[in-house]
Protein backbone atom coordinates (compact mmCIF):
# COMPACT_ATOMS: atom_id res chain seq x y z
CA UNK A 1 172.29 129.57 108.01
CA UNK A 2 168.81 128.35 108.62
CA UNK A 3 168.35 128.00 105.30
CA UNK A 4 170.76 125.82 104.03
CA UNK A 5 170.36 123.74 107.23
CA UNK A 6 167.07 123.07 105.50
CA UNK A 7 168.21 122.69 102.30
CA UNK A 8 170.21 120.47 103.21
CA UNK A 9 168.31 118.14 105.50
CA UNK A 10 165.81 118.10 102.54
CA UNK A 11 168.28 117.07 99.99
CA UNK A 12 169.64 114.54 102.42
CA UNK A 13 166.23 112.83 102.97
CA UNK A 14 165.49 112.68 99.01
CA UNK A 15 168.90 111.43 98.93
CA UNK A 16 168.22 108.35 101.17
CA UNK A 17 164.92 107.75 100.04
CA UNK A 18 166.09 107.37 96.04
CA UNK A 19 169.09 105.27 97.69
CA UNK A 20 166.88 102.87 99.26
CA UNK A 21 164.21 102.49 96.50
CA UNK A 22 167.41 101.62 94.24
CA UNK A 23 168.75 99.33 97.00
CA UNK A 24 165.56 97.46 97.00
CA UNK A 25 165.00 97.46 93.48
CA UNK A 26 168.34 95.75 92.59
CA UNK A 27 167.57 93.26 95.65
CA UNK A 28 164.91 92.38 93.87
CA UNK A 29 166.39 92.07 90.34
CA UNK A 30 168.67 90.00 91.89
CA UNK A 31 166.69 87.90 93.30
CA UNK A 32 164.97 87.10 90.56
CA UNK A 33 167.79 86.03 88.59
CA UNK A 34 169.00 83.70 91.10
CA UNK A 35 165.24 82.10 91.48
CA UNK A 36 165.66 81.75 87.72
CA UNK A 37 168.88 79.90 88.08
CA UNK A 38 167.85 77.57 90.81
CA UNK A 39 166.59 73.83 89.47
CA UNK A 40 163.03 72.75 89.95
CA UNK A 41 162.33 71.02 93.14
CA UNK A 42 161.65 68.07 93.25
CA UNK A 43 158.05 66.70 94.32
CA UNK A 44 157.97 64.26 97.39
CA UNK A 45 155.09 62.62 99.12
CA UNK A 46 155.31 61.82 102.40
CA UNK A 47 153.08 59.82 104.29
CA UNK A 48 151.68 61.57 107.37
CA UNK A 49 151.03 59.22 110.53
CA UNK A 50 147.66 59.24 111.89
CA UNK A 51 146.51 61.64 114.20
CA UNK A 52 145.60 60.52 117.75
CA UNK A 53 143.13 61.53 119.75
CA UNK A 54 143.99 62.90 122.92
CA UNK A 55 141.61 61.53 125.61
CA UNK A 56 139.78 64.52 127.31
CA UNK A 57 140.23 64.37 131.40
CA UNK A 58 137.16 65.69 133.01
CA UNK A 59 136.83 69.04 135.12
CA UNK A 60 140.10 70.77 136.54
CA UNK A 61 142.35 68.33 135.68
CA UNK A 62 142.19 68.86 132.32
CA UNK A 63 142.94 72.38 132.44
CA UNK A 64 145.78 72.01 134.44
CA UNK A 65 147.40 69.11 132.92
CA UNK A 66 150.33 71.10 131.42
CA UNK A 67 150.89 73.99 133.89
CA UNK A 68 153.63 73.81 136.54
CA UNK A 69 152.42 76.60 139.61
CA UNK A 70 155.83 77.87 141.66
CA UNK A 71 154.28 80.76 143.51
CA UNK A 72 156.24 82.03 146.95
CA UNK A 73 159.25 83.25 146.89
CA UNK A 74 162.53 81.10 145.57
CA UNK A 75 164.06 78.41 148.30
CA UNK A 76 167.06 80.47 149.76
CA UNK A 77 170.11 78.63 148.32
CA UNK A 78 172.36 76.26 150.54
């Protein structure tokens, strides 16, 4: 009994592992038919807008510009 247990759990792991090479393989066949299919893109420039600079805020400030601090417990609700 043992023995075909393990036959069989061997067989069943070759089995998946040829079943998912093939389902990968014809993924990609098929995806490279349908890339051949698809039409060129087409090229477009677009303009970028300048960048900004962001004027720097000396000492703490600037570190904590963006950060919102709720510490304590939450407000009982009403």
């Amino acid at each position: 009994m043992l023995l075909a247990h393990l036959t069989a759990t061997l067989i069943t792991g070759w089995w998946l592992a040829r079943g998912e090479a093939a389902l990968w393989s014809l993924l990609r066949r098929l995806g490279h038919r349908l890339v051949g299919l698809l039409p060129a893109p087409a090229t477009i420039s677009i303009r970028q807008a300048p960048v900004r600079a962001i004027p720097r805020v000396a000492g703490r400030r600037a570190v904590l510009r963006h950060i919102v601090s709720r510490r304590g417990p939450p407000l009982p609700a009403v």
